[in-house]
PDB file of N, CA and C in Angstrom:
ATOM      1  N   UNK A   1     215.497 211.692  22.878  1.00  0.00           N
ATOM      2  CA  UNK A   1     214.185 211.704  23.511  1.00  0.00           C
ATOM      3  C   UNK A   1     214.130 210.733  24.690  1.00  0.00           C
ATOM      4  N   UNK A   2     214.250 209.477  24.421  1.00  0.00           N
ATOM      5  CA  UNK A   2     214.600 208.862  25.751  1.00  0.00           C
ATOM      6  C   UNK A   2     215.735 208.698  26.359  1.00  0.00           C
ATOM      7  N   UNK A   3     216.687 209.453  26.570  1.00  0.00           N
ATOM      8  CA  UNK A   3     217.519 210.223  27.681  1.00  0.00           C
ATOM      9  C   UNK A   3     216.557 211.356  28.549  1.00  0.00           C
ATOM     10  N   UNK A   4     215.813 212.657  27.868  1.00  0.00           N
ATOM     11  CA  UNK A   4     215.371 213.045  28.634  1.00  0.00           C
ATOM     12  C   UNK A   4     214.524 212.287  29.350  1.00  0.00           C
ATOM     13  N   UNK A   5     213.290 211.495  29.025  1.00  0.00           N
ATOM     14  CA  UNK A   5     212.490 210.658  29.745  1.00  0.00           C
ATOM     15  C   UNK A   5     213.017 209.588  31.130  1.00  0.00           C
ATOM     16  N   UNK A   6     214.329 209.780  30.654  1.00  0.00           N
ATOM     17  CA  UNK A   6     215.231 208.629  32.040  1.00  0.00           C
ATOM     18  C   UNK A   6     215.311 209.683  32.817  1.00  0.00           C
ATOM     19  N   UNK A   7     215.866 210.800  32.612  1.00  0.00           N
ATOM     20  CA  UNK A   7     216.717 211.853  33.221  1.00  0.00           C
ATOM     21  C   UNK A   7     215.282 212.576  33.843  1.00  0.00           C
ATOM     22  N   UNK A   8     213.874 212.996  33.526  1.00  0.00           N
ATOM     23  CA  UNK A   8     213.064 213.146  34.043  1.00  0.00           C
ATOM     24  C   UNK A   8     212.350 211.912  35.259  1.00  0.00           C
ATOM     25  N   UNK A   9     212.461 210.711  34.778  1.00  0.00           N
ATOM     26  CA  UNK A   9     212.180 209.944  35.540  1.00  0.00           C
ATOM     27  C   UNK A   9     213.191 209.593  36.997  1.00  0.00           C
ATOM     28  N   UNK A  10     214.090 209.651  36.370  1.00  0.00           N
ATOM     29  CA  UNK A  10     215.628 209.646  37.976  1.00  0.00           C
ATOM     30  C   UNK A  10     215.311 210.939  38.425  1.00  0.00           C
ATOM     31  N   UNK A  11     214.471 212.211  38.301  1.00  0.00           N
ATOM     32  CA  UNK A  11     214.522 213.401  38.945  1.00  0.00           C
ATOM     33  C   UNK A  11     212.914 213.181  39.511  1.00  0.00           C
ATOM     34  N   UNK A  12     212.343 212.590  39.306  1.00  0.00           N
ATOM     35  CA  UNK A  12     211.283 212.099  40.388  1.00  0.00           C
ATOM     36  C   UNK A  12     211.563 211.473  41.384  1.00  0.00           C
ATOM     37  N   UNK A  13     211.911 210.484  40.966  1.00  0.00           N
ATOM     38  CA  UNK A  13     212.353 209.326  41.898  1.00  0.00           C
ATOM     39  C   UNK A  13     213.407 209.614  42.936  1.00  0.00           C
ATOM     40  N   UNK A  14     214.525 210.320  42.084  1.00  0.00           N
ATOM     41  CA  UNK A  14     215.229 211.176  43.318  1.00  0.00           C
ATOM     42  C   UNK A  14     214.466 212.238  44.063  1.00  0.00           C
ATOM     43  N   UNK A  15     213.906 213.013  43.961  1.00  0.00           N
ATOM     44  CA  UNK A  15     213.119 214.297  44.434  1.00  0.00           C
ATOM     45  C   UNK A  15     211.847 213.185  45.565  1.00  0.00           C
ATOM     46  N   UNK A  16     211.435 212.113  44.696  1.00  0.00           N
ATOM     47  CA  UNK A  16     210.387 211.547  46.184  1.00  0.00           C
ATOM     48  C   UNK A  16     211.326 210.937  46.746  1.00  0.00           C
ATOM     49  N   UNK A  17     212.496 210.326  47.149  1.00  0.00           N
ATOM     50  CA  UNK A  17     213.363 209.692  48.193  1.00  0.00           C
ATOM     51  C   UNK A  17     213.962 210.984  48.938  1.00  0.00           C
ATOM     52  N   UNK A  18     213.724 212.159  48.712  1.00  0.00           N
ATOM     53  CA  UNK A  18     214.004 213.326  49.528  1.00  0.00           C
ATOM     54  C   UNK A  18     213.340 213.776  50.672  1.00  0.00           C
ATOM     55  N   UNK A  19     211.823 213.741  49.356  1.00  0.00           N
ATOM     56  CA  UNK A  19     210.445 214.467  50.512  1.00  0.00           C
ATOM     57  C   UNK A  19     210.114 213.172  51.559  1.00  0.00           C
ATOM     58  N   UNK A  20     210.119 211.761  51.788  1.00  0.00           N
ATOM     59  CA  UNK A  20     210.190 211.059  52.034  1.00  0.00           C
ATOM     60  C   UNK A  20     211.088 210.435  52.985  1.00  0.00           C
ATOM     61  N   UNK A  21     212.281 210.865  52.948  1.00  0.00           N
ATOM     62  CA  UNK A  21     212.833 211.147  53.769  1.00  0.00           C
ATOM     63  C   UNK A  21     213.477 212.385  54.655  1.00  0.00           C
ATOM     64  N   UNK A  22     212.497 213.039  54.640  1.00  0.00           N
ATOM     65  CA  UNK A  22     213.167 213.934  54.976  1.00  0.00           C
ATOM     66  C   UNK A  22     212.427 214.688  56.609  1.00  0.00           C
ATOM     67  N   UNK A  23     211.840 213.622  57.085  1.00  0.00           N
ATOM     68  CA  UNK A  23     210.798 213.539  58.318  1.00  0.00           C
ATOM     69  C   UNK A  23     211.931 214.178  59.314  1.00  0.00           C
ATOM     70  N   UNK A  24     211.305 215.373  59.443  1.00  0.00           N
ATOM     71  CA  UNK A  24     212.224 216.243  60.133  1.00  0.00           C
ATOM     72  C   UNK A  24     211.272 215.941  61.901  1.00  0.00           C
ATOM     73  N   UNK A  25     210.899 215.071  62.232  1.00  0.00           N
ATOM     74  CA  UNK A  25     209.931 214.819  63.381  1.00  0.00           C
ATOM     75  C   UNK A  25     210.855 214.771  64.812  1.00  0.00           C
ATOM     76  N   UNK A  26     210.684 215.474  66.098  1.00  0.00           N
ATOM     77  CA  UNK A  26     210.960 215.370  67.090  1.00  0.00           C
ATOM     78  C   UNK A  26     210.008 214.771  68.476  1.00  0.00           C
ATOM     79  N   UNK A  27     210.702 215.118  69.594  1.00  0.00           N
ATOM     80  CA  UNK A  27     209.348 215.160  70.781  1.00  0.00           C
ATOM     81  C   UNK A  27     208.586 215.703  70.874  1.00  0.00           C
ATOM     82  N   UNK A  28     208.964 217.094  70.322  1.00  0.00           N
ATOM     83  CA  UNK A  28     208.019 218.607  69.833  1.00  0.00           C
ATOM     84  C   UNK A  28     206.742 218.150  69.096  1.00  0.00           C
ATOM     85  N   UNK A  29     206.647 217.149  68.325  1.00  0.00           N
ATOM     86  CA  UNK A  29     205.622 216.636  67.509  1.00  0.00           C
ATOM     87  C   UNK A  29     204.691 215.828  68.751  1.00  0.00           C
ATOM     88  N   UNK A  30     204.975 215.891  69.757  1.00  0.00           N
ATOM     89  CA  UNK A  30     203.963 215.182  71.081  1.00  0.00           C
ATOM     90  C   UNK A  30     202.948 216.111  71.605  1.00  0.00           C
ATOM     91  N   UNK A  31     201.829 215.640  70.896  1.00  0.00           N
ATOM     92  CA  UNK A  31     201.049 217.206  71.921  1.00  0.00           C
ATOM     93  C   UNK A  31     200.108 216.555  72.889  1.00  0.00           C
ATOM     94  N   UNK A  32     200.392 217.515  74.155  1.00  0.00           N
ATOM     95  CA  UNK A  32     199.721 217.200  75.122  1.00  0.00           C
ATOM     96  C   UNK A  32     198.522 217.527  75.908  1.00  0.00           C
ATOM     97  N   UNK A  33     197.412 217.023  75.971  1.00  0.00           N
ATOM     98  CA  UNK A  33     196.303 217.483  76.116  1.00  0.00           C
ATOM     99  C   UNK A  33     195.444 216.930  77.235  1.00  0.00           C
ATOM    100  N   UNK A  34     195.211 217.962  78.883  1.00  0.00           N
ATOM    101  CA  UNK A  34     194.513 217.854  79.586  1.00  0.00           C
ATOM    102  C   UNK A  34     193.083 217.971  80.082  1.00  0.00           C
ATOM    103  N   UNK A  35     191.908 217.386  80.169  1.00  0.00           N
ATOM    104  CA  UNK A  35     191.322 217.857  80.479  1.00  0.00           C
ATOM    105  C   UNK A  35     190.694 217.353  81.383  1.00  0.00           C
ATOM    106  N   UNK A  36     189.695 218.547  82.265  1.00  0.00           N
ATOM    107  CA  UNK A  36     189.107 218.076  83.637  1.00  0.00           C
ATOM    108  C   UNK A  36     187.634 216.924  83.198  1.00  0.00           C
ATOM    109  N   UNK A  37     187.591 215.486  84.004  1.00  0.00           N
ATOM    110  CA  UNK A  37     186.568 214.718  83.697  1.00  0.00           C
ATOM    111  C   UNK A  37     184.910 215.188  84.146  1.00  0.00           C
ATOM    112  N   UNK A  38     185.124 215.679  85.264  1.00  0.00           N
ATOM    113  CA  UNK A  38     183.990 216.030  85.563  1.00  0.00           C
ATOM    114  C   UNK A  38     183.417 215.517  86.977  1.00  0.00           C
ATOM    115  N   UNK A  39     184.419 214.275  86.744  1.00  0.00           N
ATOM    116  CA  UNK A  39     184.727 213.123  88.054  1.00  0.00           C
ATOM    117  C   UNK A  39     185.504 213.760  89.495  1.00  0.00           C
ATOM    118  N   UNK A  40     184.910 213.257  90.261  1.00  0.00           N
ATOM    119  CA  UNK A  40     185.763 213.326  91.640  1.00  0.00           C
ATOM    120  C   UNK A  40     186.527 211.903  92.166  1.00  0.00           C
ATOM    121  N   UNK A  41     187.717 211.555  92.475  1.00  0.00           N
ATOM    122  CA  UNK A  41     188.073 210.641  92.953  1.00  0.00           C
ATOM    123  C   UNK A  41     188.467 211.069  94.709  1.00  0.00           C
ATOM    124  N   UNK A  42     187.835 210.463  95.707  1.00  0.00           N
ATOM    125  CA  UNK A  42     188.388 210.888  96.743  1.00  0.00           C
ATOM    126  C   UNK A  42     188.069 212.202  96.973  1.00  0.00           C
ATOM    127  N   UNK A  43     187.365 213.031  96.239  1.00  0.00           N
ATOM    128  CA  UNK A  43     187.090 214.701  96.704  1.00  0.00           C
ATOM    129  C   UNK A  43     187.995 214.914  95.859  1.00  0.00           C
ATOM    130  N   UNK A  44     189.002 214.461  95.065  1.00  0.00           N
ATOM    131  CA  UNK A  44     189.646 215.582  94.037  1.00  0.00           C
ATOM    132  C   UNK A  44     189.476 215.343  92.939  1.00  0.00           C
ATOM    133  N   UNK A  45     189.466 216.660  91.947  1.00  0.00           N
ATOM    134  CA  UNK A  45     189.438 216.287  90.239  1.00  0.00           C
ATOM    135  C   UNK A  45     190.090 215.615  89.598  1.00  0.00           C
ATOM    136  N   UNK A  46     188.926 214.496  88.733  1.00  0.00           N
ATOM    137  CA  UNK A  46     189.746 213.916  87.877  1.00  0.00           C
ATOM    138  C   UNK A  46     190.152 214.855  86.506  1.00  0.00           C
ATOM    139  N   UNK A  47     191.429 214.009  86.038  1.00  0.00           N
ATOM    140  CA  UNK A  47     192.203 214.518  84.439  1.00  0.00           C
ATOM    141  C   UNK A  47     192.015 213.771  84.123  1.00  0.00           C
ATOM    142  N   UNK A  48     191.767 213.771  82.797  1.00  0.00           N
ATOM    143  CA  UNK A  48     191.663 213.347  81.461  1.00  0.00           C
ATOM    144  C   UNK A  48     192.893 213.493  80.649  1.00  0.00           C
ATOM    145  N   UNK A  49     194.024 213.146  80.659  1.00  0.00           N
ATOM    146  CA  UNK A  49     194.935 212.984  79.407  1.00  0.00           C
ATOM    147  C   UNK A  49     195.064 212.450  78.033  1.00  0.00           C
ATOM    148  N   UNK A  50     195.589 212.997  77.016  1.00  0.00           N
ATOM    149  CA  UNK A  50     195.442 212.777  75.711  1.00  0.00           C
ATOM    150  C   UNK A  50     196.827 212.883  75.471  1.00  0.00           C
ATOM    151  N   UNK A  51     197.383 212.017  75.022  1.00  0.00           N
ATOM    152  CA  UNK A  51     199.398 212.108  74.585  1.00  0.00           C
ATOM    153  C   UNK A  51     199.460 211.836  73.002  1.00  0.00           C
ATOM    154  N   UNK A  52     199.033 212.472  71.671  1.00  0.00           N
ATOM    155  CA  UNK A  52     199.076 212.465  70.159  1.00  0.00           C
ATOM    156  C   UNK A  52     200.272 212.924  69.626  1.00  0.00           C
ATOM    157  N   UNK A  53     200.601 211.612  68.572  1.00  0.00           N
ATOM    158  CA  UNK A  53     201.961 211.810  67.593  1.00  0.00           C
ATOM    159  C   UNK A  53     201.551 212.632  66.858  1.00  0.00           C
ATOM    160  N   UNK A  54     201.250 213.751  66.772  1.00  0.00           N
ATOM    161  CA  UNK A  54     201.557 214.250  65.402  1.00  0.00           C
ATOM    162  C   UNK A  54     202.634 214.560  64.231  1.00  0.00           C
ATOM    163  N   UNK A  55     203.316 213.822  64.243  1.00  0.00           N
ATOM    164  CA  UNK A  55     204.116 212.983  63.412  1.00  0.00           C
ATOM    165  C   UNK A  55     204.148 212.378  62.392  1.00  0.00           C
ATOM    166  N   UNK A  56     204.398 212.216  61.470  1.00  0.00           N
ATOM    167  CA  UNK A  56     203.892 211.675  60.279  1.00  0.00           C
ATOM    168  C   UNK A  56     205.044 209.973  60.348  1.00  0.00           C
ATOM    169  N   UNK A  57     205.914 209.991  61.631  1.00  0.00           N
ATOM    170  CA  UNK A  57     206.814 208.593  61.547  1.00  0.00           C
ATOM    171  C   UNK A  57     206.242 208.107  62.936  1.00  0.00           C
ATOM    172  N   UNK A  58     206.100 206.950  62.882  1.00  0.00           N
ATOM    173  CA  UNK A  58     205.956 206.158  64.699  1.00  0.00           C
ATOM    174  C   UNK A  58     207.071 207.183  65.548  1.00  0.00           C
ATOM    175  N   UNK A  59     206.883 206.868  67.112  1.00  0.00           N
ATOM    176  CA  UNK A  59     208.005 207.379  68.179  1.00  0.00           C
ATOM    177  C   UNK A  59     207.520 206.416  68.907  1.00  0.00           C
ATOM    178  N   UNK A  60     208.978 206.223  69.504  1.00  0.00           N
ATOM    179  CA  UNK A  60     208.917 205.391  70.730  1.00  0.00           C
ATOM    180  C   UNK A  60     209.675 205.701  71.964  1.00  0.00           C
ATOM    181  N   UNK A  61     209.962 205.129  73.268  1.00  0.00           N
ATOM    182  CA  UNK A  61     210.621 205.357  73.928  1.00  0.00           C
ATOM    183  C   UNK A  61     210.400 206.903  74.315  1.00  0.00           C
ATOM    184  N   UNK A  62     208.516 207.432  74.315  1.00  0.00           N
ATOM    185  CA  UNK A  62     208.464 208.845  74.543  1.00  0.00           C
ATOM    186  C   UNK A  62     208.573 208.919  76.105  1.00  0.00           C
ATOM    187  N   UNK A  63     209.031 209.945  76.403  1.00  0.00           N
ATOM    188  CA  UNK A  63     209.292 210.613  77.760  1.00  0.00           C
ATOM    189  C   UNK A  63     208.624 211.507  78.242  1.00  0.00           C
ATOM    190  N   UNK A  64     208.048 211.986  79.051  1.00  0.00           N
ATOM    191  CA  UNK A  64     207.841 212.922  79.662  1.00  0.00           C
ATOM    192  C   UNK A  64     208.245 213.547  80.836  1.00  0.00           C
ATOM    193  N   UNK A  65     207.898 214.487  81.130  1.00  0.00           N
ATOM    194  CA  UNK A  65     208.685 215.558  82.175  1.00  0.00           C
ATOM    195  C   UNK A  65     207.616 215.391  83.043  1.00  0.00           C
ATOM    196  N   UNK A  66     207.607 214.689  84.338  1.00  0.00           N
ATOM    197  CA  UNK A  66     206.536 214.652  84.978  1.00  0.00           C
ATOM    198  C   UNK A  66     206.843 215.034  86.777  1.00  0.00           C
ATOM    199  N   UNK A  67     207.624 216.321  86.801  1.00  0.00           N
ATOM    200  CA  UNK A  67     207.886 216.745  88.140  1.00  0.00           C
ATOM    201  C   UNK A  67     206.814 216.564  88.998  1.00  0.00           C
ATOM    202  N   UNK A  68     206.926 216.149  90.403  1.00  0.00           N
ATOM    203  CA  UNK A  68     206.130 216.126  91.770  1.00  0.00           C
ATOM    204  C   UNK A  68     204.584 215.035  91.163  1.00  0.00           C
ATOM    205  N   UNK A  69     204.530 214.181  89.847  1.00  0.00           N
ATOM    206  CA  UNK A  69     203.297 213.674  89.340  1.00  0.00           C
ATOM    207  C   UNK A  69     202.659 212.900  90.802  1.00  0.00           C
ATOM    208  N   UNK A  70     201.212 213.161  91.228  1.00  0.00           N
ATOM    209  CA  UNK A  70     201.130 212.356  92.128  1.00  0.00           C
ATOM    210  C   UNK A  70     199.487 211.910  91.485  1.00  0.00           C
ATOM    211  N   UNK A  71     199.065 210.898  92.615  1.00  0.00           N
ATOM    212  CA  UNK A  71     197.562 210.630  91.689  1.00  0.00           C
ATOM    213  C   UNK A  71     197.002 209.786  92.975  1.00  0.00           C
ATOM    214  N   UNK A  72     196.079 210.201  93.105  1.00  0.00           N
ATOM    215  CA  UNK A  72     194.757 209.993  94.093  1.00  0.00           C
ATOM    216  C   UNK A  72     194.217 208.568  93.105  1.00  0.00           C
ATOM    217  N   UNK A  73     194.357 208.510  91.775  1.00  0.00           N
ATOM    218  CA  UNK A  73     193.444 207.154  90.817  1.00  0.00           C
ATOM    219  C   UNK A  73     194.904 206.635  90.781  1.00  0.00           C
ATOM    220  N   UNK A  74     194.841 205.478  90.690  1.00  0.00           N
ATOM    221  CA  UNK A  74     196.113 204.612  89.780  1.00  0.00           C
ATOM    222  C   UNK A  74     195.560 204.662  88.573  1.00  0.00           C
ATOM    223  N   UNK A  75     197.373 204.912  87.924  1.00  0.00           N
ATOM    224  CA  UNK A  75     197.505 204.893  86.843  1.00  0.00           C
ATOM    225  C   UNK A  75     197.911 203.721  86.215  1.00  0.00           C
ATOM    226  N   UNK A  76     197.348 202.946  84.989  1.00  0.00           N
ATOM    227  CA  UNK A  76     197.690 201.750  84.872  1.00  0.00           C
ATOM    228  C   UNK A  76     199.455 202.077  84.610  1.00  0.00           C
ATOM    229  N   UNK A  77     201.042 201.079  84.829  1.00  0.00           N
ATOM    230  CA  UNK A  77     202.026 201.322  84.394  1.00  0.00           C
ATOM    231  C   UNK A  77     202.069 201.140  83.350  1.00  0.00           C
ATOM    232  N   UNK A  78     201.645 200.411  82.537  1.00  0.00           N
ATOM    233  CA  UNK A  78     201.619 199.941  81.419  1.00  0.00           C
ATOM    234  C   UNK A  78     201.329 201.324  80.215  1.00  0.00           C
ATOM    235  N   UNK A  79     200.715 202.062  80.798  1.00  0.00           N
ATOM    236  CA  UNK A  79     200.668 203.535  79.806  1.00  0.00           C
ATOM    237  C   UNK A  79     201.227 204.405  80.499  1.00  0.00           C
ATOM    238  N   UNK A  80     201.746 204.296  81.523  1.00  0.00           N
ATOM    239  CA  UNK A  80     202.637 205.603  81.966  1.00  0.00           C
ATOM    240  C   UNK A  80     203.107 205.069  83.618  1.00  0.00           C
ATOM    241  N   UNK A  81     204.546 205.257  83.607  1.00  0.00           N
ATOM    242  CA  UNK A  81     205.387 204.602  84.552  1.00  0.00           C
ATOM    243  C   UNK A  81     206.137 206.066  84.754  1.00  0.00           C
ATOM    244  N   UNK A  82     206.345 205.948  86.412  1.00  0.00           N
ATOM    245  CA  UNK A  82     207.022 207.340  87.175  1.00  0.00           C
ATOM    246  C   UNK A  82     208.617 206.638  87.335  1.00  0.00           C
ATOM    247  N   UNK A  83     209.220 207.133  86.900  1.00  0.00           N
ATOM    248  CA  UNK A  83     210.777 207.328  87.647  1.00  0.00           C
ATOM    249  C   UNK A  83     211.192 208.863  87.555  1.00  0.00           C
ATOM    250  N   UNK A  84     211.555 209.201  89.228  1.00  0.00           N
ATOM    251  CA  UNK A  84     211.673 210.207  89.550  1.00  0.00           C
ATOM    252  C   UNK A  84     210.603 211.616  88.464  1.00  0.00           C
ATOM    253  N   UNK A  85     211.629 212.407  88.064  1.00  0.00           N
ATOM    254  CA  UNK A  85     210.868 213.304  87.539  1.00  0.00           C
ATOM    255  C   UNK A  85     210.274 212.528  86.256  1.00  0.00           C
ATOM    256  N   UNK A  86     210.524 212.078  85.392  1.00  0.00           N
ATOM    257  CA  UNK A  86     210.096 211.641  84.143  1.00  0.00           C
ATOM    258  C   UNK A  86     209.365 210.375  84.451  1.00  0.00           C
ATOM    259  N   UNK A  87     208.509 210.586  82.930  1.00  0.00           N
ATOM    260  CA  UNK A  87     207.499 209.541  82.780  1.00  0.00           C
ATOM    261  C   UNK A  87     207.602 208.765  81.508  1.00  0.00           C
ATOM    262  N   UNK A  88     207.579 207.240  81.590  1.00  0.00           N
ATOM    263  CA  UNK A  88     207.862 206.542  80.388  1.00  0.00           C
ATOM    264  C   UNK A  88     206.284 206.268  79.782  1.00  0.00           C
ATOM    265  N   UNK A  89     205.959 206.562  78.540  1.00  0.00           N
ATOM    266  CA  UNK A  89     204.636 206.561  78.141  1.00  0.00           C
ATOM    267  C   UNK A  89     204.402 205.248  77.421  1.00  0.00           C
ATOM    268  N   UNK A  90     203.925 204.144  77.463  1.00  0.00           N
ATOM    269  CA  UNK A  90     203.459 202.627  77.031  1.00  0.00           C
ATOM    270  C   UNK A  90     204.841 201.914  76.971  1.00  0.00           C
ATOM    271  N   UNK A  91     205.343 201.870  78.164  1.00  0.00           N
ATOM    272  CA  UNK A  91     206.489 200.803  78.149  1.00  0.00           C
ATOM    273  C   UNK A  91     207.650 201.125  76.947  1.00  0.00           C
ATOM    274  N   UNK A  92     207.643 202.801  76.824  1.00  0.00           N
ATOM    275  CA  UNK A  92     208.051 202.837  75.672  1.00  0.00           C
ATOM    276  C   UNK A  92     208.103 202.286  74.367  1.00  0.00           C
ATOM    277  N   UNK A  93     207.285 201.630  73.918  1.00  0.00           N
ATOM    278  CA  UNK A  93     206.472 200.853  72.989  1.00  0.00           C
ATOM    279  C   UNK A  93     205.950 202.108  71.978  1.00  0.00           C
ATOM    280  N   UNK A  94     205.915 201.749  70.890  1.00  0.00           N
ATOM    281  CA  UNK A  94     205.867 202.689  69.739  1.00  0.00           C
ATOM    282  C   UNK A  94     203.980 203.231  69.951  1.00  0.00           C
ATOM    283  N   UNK A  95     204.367 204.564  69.539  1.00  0.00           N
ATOM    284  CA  UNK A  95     203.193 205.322  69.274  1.00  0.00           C
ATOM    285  C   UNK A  95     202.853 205.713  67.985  1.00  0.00           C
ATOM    286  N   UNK A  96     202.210 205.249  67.120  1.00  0.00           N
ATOM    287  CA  UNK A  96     202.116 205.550  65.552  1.00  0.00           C
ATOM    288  C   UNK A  96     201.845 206.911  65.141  1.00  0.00           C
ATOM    289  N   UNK A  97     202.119 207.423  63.946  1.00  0.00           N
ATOM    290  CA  UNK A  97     201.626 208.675  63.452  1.00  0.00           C
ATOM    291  C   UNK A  97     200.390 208.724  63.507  1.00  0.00           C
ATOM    292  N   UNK A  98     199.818 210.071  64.312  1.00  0.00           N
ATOM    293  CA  UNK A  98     198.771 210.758  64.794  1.00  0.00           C
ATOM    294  C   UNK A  98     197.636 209.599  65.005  1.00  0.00           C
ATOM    295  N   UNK A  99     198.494 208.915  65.999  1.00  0.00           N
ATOM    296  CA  UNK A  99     197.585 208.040  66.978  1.00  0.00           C
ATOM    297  C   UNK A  99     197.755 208.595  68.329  1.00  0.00           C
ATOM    298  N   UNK A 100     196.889 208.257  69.427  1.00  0.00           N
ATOM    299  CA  UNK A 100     197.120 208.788  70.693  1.00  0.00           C
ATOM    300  C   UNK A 100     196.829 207.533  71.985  1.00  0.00           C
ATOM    301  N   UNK A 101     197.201 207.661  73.212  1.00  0.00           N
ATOM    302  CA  UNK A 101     196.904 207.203  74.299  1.00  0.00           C
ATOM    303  C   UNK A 101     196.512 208.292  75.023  1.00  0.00           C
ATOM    304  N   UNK A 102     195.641 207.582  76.030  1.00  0.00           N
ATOM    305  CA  UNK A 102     194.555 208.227  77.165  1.00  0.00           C
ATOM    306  C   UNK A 102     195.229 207.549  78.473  1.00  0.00           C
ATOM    307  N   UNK A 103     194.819 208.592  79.511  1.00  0.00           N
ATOM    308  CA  UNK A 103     195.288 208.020  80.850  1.00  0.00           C
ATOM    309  C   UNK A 103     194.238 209.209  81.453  1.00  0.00           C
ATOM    310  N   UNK A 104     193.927 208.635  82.672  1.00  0.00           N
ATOM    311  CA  UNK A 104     193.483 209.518  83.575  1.00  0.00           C
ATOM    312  C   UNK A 104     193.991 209.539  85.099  1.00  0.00           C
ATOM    313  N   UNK A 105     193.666 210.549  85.919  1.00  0.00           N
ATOM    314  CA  UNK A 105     194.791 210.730  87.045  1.00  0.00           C
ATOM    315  C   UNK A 105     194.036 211.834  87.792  1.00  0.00           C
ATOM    316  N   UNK A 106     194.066 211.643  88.983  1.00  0.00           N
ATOM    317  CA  UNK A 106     193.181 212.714  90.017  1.00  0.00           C
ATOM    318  C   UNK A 106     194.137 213.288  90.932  1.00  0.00           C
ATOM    319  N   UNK A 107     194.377 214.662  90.718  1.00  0.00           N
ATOM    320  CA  UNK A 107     194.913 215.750  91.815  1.00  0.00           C
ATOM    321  C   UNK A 107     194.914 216.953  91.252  1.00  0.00           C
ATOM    322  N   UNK A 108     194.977 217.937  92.644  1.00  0.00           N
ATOM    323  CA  UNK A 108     194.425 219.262  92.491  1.00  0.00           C
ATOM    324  C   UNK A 108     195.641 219.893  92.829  1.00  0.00           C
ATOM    325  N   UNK A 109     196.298 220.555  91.861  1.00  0.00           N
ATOM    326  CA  UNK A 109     195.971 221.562  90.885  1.00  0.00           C
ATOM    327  C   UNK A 109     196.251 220.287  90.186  1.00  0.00           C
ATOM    328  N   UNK A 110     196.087 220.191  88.400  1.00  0.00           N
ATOM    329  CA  UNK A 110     196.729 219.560  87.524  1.00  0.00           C
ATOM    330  C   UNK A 110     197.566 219.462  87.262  1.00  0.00           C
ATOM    331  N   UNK A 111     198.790 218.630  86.947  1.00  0.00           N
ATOM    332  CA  UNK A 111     200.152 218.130  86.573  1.00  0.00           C
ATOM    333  C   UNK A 111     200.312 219.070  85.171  1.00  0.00           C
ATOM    334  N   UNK A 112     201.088 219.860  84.723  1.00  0.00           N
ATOM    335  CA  UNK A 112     201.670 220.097  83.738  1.00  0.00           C
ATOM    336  C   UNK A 112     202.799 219.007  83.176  1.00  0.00           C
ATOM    337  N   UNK A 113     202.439 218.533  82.089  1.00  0.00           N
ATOM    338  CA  UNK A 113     203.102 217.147  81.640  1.00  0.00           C
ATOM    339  C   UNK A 113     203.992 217.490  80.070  1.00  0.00           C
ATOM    340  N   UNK A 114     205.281 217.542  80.318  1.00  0.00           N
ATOM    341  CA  UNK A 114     205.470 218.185  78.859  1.00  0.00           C
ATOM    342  C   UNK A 114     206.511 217.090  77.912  1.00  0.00           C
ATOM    343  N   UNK A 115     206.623 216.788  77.086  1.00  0.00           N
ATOM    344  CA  UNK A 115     207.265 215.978  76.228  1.00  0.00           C
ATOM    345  C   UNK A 115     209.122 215.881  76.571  1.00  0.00           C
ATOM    346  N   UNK A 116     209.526 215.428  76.830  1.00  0.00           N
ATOM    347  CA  UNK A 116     211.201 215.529  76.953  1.00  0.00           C
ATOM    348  C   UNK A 116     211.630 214.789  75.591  1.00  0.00           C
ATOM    349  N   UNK A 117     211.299 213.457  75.392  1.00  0.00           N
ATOM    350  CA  UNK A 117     212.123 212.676  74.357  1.00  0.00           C
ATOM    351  C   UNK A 117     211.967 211.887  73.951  1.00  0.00           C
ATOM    352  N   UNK A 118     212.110 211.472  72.763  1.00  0.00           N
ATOM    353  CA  UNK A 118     211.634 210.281  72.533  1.00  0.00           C
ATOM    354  C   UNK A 118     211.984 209.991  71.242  1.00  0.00           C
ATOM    355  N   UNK A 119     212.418 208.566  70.649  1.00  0.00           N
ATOM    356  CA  UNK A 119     212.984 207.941  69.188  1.00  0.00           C
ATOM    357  C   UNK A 119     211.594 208.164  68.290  1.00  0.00           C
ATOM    358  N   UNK A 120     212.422 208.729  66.902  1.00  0.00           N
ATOM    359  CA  UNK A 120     211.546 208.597  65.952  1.00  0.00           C
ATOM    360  C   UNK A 120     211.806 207.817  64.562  1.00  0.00           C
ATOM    361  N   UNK A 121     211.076 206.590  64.374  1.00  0.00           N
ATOM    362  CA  UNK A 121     210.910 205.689  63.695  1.00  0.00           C
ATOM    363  C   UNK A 121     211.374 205.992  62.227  1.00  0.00           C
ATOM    364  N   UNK A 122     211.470 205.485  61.442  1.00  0.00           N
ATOM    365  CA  UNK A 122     211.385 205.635  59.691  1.00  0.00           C
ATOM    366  C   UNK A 122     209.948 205.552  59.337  1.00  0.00           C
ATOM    367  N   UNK A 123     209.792 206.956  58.263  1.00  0.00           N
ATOM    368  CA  UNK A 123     208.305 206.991  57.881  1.00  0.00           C
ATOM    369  C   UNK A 123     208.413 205.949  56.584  1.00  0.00           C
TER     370      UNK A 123
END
């Protein structure tokens, strides 16, 4: 009787160090979300950006794909820095599970901004 009770208990304990680890999380888990403020800077529309882990582990060091990004507002660097095409999002500094940063940015048409890469933490 208590053999099975060990042998049930090591098959929990093994089975949660599985599901638990088993954070199958990428950049793909970055969703990106634009929207128009309502604002004019200079005569052009402002954006509203939203960058959310949905992730269930921190990421850091996220990237983005930010071809031709230009901006009529400064953008603080500190939440999003341009080198060439890509964009480094908070100094690459960790973004927690399904937490988000905001940025806003004025030009017409809107930037399509898409996730390239980024480290994902231990949940």
């Amino acid at each position: 009787m208590a053999t099975n009770i060990v042998k049930c208990l090591f098959s929990i304990i093994f089975f949660t160090f599985i599901i638990k680890g088993s954070c199958v999380c990428t950049f793909n888990d970055i969703q990106i979300g634009t929207q128009r403020s309502g604002r004019e800077i200079k005569g052009i529309p402002e954006w509203n950006v939203s960058v959310i882990n949905n992730c269930v582990c921190p990421q850091s060091q996220i990237k983005l794909l930010c071809k031709g990004f230009q901006t009529e507002e400064p953008v603080d660097p500190n939440i999003l820095s341009k080198d060439g095409d890509n964009c480094l999002l908070i100094n690459g500094n960790t973004l927690q599970a399904f937490k988000s940063v905001e940025f806003s940015y004025a030009w017409d048409p809107p930037f399509l901004l898409w996730p390239q890469s980024s480290l994902v933490g231990s949940c």
